[in-house]
N, C-alpha and C. Protein backbone atom coordinates (compact mmCIF):
# COMPACT_ATOMS: atom_id res chain seq x y z
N UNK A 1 14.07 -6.74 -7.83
CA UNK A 1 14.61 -6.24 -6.59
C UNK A 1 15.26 -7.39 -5.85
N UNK A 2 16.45 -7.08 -5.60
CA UNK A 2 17.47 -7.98 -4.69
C UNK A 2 16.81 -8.53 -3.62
N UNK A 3 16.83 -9.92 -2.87
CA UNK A 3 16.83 -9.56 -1.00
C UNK A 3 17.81 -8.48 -0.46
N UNK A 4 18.92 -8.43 -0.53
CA UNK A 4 19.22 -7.16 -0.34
C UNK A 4 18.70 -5.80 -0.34
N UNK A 5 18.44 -5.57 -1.65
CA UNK A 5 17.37 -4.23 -1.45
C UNK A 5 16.25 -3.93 -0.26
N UNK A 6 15.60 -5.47 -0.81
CA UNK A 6 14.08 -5.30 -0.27
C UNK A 6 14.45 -5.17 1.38
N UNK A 7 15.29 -6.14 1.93
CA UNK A 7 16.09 -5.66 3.32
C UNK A 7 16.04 -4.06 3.12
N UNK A 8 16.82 -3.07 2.83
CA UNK A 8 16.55 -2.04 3.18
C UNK A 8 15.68 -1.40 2.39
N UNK A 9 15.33 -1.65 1.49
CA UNK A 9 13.37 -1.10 1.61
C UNK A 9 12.68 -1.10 2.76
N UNK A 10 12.86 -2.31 3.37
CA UNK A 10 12.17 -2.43 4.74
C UNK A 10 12.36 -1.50 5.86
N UNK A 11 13.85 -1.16 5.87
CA UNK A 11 14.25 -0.72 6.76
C UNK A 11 14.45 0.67 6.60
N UNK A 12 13.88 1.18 5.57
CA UNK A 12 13.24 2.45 5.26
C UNK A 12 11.95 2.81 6.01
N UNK A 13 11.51 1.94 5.40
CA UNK A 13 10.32 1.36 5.82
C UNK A 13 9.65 1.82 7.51
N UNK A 14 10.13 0.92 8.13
CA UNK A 14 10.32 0.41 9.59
C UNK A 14 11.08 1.67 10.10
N UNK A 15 12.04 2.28 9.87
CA UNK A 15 12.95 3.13 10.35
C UNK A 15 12.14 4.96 10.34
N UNK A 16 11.47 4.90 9.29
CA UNK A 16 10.66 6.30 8.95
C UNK A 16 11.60 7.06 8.55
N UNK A 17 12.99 6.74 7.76
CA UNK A 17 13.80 7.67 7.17
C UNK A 17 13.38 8.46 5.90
N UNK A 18 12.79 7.87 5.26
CA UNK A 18 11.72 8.27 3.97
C UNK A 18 10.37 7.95 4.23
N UNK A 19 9.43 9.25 3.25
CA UNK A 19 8.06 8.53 3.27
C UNK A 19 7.95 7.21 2.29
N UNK A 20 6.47 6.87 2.90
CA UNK A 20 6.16 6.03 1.81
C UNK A 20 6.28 6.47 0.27
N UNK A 21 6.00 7.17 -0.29
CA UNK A 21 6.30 7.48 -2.07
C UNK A 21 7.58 7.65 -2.22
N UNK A 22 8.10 8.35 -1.04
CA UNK A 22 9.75 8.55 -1.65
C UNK A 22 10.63 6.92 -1.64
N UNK A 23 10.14 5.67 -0.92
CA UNK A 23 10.49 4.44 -0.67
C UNK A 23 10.32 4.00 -1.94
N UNK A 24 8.90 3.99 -2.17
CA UNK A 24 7.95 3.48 -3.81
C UNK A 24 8.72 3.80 -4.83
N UNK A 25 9.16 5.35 -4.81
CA UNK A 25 9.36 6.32 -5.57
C UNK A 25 11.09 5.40 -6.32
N UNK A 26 11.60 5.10 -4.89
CA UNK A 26 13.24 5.02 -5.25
C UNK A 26 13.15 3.09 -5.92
N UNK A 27 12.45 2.74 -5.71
CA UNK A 27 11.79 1.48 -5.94
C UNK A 27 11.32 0.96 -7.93
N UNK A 28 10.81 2.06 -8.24
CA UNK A 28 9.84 2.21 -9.11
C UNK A 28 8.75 2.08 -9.16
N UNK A 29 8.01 2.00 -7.55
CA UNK A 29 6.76 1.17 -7.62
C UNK A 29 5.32 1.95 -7.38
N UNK A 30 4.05 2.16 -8.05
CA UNK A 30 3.25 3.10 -7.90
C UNK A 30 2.37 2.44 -6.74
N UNK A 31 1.49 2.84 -6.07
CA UNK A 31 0.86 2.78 -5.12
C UNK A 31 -0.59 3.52 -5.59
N UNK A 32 -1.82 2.24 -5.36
CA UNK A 32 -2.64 3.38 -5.41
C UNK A 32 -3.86 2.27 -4.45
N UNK A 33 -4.59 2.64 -4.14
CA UNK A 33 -6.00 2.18 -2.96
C UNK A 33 -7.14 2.44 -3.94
N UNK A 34 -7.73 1.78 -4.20
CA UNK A 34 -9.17 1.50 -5.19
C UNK A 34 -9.91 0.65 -4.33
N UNK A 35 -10.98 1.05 -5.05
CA UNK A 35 -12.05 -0.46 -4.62
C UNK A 35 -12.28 -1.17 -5.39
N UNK A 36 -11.40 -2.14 -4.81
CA UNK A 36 -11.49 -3.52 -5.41
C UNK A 36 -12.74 -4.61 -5.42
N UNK A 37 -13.94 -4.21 -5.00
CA UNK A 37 -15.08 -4.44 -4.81
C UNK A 37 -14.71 -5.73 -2.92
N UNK A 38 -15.52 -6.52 -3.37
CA UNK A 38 -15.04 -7.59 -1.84
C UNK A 38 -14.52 -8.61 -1.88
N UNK A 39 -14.07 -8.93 -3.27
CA UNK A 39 -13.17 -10.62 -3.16
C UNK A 39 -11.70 -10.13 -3.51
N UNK A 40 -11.05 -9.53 -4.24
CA UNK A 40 -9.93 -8.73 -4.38
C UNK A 40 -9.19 -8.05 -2.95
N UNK A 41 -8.15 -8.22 -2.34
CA UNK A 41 -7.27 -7.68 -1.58
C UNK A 41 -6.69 -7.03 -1.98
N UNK A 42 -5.83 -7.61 -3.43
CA UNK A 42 -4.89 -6.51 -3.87
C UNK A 42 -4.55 -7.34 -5.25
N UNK A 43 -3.86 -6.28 -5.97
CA UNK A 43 -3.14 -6.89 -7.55
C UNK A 43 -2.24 -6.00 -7.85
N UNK A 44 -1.36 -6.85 -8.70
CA UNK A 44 -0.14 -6.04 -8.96
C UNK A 44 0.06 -6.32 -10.82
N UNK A 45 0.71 -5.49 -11.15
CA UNK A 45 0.96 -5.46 -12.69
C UNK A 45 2.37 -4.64 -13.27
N UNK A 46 2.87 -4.46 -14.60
CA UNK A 46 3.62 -3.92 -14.76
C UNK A 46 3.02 -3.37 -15.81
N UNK A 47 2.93 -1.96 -16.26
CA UNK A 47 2.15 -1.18 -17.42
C UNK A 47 3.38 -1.89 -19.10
N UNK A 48 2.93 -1.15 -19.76
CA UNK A 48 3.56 -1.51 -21.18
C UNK A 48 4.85 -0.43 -20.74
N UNK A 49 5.03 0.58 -20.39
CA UNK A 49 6.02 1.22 -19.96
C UNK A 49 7.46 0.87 -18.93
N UNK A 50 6.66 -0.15 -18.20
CA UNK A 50 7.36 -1.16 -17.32
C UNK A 50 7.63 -0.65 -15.89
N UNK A 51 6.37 -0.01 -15.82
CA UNK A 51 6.19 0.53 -14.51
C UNK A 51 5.41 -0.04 -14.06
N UNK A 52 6.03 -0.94 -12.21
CA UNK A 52 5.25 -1.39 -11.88
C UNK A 52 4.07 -0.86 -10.96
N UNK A 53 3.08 -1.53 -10.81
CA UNK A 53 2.15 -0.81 -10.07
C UNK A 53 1.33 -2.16 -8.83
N UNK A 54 1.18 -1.31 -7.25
CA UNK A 54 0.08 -2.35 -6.44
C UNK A 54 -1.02 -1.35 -6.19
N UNK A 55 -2.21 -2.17 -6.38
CA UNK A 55 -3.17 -1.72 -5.87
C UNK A 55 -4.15 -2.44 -5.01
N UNK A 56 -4.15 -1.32 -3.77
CA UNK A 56 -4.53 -2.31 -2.53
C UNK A 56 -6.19 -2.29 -2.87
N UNK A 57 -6.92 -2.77 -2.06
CA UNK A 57 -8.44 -2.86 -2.27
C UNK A 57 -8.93 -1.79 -0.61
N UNK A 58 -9.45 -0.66 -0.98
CA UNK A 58 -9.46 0.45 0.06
C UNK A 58 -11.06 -0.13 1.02
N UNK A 59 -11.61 -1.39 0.80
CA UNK A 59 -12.58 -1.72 1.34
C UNK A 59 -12.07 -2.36 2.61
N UNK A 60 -10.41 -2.93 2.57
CA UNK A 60 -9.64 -4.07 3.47
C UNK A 60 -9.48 -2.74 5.19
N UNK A 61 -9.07 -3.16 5.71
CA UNK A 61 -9.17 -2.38 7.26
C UNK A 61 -7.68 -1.51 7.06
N UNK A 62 -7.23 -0.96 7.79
CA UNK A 62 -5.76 -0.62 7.60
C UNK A 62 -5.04 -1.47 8.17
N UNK A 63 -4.87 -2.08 8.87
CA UNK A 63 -4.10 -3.46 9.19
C UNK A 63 -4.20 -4.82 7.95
N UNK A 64 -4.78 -4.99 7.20
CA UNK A 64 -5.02 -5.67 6.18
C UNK A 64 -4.28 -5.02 4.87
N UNK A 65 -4.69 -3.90 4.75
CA UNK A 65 -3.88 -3.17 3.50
C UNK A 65 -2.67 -3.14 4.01
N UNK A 66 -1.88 -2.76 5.11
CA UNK A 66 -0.47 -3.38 5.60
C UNK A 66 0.07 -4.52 4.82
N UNK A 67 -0.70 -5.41 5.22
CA UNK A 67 -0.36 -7.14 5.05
C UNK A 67 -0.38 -7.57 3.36
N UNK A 68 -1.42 -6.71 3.08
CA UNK A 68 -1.70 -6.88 1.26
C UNK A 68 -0.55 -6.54 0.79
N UNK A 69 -0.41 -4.94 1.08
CA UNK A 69 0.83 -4.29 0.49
C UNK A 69 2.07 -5.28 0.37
N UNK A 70 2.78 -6.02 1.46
CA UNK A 70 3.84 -6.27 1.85
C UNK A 70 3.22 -7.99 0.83
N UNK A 71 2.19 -8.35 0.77
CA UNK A 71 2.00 -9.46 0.28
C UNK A 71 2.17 -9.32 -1.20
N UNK A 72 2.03 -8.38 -1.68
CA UNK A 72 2.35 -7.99 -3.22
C UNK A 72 3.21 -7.37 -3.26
N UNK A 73 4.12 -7.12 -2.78
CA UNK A 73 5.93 -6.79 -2.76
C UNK A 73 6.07 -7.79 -3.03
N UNK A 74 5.89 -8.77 -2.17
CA UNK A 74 6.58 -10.50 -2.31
C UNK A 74 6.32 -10.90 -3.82
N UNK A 75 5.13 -10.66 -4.42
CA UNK A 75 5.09 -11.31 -5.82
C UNK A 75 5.75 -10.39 -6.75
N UNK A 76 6.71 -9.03 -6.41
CA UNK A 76 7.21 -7.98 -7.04
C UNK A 76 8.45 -9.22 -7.57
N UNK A 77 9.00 -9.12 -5.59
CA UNK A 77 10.28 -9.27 -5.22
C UNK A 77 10.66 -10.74 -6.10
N UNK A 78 9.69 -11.90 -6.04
CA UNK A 78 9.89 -12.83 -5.92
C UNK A 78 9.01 -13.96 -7.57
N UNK A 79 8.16 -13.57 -7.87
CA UNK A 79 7.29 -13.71 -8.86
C UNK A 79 7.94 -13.34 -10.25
N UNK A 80 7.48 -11.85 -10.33
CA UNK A 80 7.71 -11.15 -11.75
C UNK A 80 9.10 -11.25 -12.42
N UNK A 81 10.32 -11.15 -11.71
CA UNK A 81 11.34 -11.50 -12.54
C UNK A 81 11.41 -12.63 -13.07
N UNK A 82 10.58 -13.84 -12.41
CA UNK A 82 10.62 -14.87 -13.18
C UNK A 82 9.01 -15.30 -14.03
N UNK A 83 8.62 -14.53 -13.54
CA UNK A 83 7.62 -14.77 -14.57
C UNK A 83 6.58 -13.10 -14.61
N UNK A 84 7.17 -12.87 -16.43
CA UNK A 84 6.26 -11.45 -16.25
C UNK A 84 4.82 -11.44 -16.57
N UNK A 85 4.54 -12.03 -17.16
CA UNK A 85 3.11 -12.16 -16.70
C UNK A 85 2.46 -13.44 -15.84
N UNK A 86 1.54 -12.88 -15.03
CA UNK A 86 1.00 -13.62 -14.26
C UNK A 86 -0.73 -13.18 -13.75
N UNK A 87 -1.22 -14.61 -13.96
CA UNK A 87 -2.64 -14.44 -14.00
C UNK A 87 -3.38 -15.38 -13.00
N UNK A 88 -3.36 -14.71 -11.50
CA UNK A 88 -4.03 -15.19 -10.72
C UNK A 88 -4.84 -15.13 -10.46
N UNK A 89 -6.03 -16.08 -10.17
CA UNK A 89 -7.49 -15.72 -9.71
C UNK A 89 -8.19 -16.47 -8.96
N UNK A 90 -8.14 -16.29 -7.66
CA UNK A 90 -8.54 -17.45 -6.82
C UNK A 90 -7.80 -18.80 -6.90
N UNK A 91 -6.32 -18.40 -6.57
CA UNK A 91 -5.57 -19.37 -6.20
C UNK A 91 -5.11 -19.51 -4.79
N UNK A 92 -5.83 -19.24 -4.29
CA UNK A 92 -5.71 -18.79 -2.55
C UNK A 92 -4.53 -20.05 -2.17
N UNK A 93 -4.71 -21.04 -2.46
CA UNK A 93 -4.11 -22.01 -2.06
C UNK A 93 -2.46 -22.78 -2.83
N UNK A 94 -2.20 -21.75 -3.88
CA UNK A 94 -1.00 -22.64 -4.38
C UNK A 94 -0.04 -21.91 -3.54
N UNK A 95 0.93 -22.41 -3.85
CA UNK A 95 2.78 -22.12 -3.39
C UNK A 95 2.89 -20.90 -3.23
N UNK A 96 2.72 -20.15 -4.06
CA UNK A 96 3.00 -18.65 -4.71
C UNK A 96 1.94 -17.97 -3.62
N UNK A 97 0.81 -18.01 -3.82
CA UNK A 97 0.36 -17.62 -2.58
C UNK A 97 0.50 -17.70 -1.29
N UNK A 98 0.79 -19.15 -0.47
CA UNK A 98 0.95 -19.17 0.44
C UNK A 98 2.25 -18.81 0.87
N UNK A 99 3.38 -18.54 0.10
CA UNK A 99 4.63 -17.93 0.25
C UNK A 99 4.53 -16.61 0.48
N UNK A 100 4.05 -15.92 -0.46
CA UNK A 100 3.45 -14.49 -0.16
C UNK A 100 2.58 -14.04 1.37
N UNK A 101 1.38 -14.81 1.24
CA UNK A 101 0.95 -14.42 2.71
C UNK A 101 1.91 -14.46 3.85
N UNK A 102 2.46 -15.50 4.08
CA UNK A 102 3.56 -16.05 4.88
C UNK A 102 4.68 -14.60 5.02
N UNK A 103 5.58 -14.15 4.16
CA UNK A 103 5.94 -12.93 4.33
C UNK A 103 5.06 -11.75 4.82
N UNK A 104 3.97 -11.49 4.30
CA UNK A 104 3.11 -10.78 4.46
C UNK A 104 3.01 -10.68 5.89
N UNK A 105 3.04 -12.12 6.61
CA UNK A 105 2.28 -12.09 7.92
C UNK A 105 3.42 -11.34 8.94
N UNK A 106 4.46 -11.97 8.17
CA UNK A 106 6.45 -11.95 9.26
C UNK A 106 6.20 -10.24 9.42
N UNK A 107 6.42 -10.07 7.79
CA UNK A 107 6.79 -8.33 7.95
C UNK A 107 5.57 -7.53 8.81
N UNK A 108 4.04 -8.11 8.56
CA UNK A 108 3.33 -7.38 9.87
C UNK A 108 3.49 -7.50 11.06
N UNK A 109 4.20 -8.84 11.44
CA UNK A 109 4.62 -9.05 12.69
C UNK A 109 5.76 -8.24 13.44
N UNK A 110 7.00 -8.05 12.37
CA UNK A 110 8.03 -6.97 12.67
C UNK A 110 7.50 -5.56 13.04
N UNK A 111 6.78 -5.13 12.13
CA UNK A 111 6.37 -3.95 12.48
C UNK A 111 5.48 -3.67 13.52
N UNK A 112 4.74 -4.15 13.94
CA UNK A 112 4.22 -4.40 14.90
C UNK A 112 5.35 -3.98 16.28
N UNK A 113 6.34 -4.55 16.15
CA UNK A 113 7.14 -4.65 17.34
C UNK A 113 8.28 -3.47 17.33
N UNK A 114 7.89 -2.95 16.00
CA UNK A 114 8.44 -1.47 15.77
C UNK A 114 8.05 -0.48 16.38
């Protein structure tokens, strides 16, 4: 997904012109809320079909699953085309993460003011 796109993904988004699945939907991206037990926020993958998928952790608050969501877009948007597999686990602290949260935090901040 382009910055371009993801710009108006957002602004789908933010705007309430589509629901959420029909956004996902035009995206390719599945959505689903599990329990991720309590160290997991969220993970993302692409099936053998090449459908991608996030799944938030339904234990996080709804202001948190916000921030997850939009934090695993970023490793959609920004990660997976360059690297398709990826195996994070308690890397709270490299690049890739803290780039991600960092968006994560902006786009909760925008909306917020939406």
């Amino acid at each position: 997904m382009s910055p371009d796109k993801f710009q108006h993904l957002f602004k789908l988004f933010s705007d309430c012109e589509l629901s959420q699945d029909e956004v996902l939907a035009r995206y390719d991206v599945h959505l689903r809320i599990e329990d991720l037990g309590f160290t997991d926020k969220g993970i993302i993958y692409v099936s053998r079909r090449g459908r991608k998928h996030i799944l938030i952790n339904k234990n996080l608050s709804k202001e948190d699953q916000v921030k997850t969501f939009f934090h695993e877009v970023d490793h959609l948007v920004s990660d997976l085309p360059n690297k398709p597999s990826i195996l994070s686990i308690d890397s709270h602290y490299s690049s890739t993460e803290k780039r991600a949260e960092e968006f994560a935090q902006e786009i909760a901040a925008m909306l917020s003011e939406v």
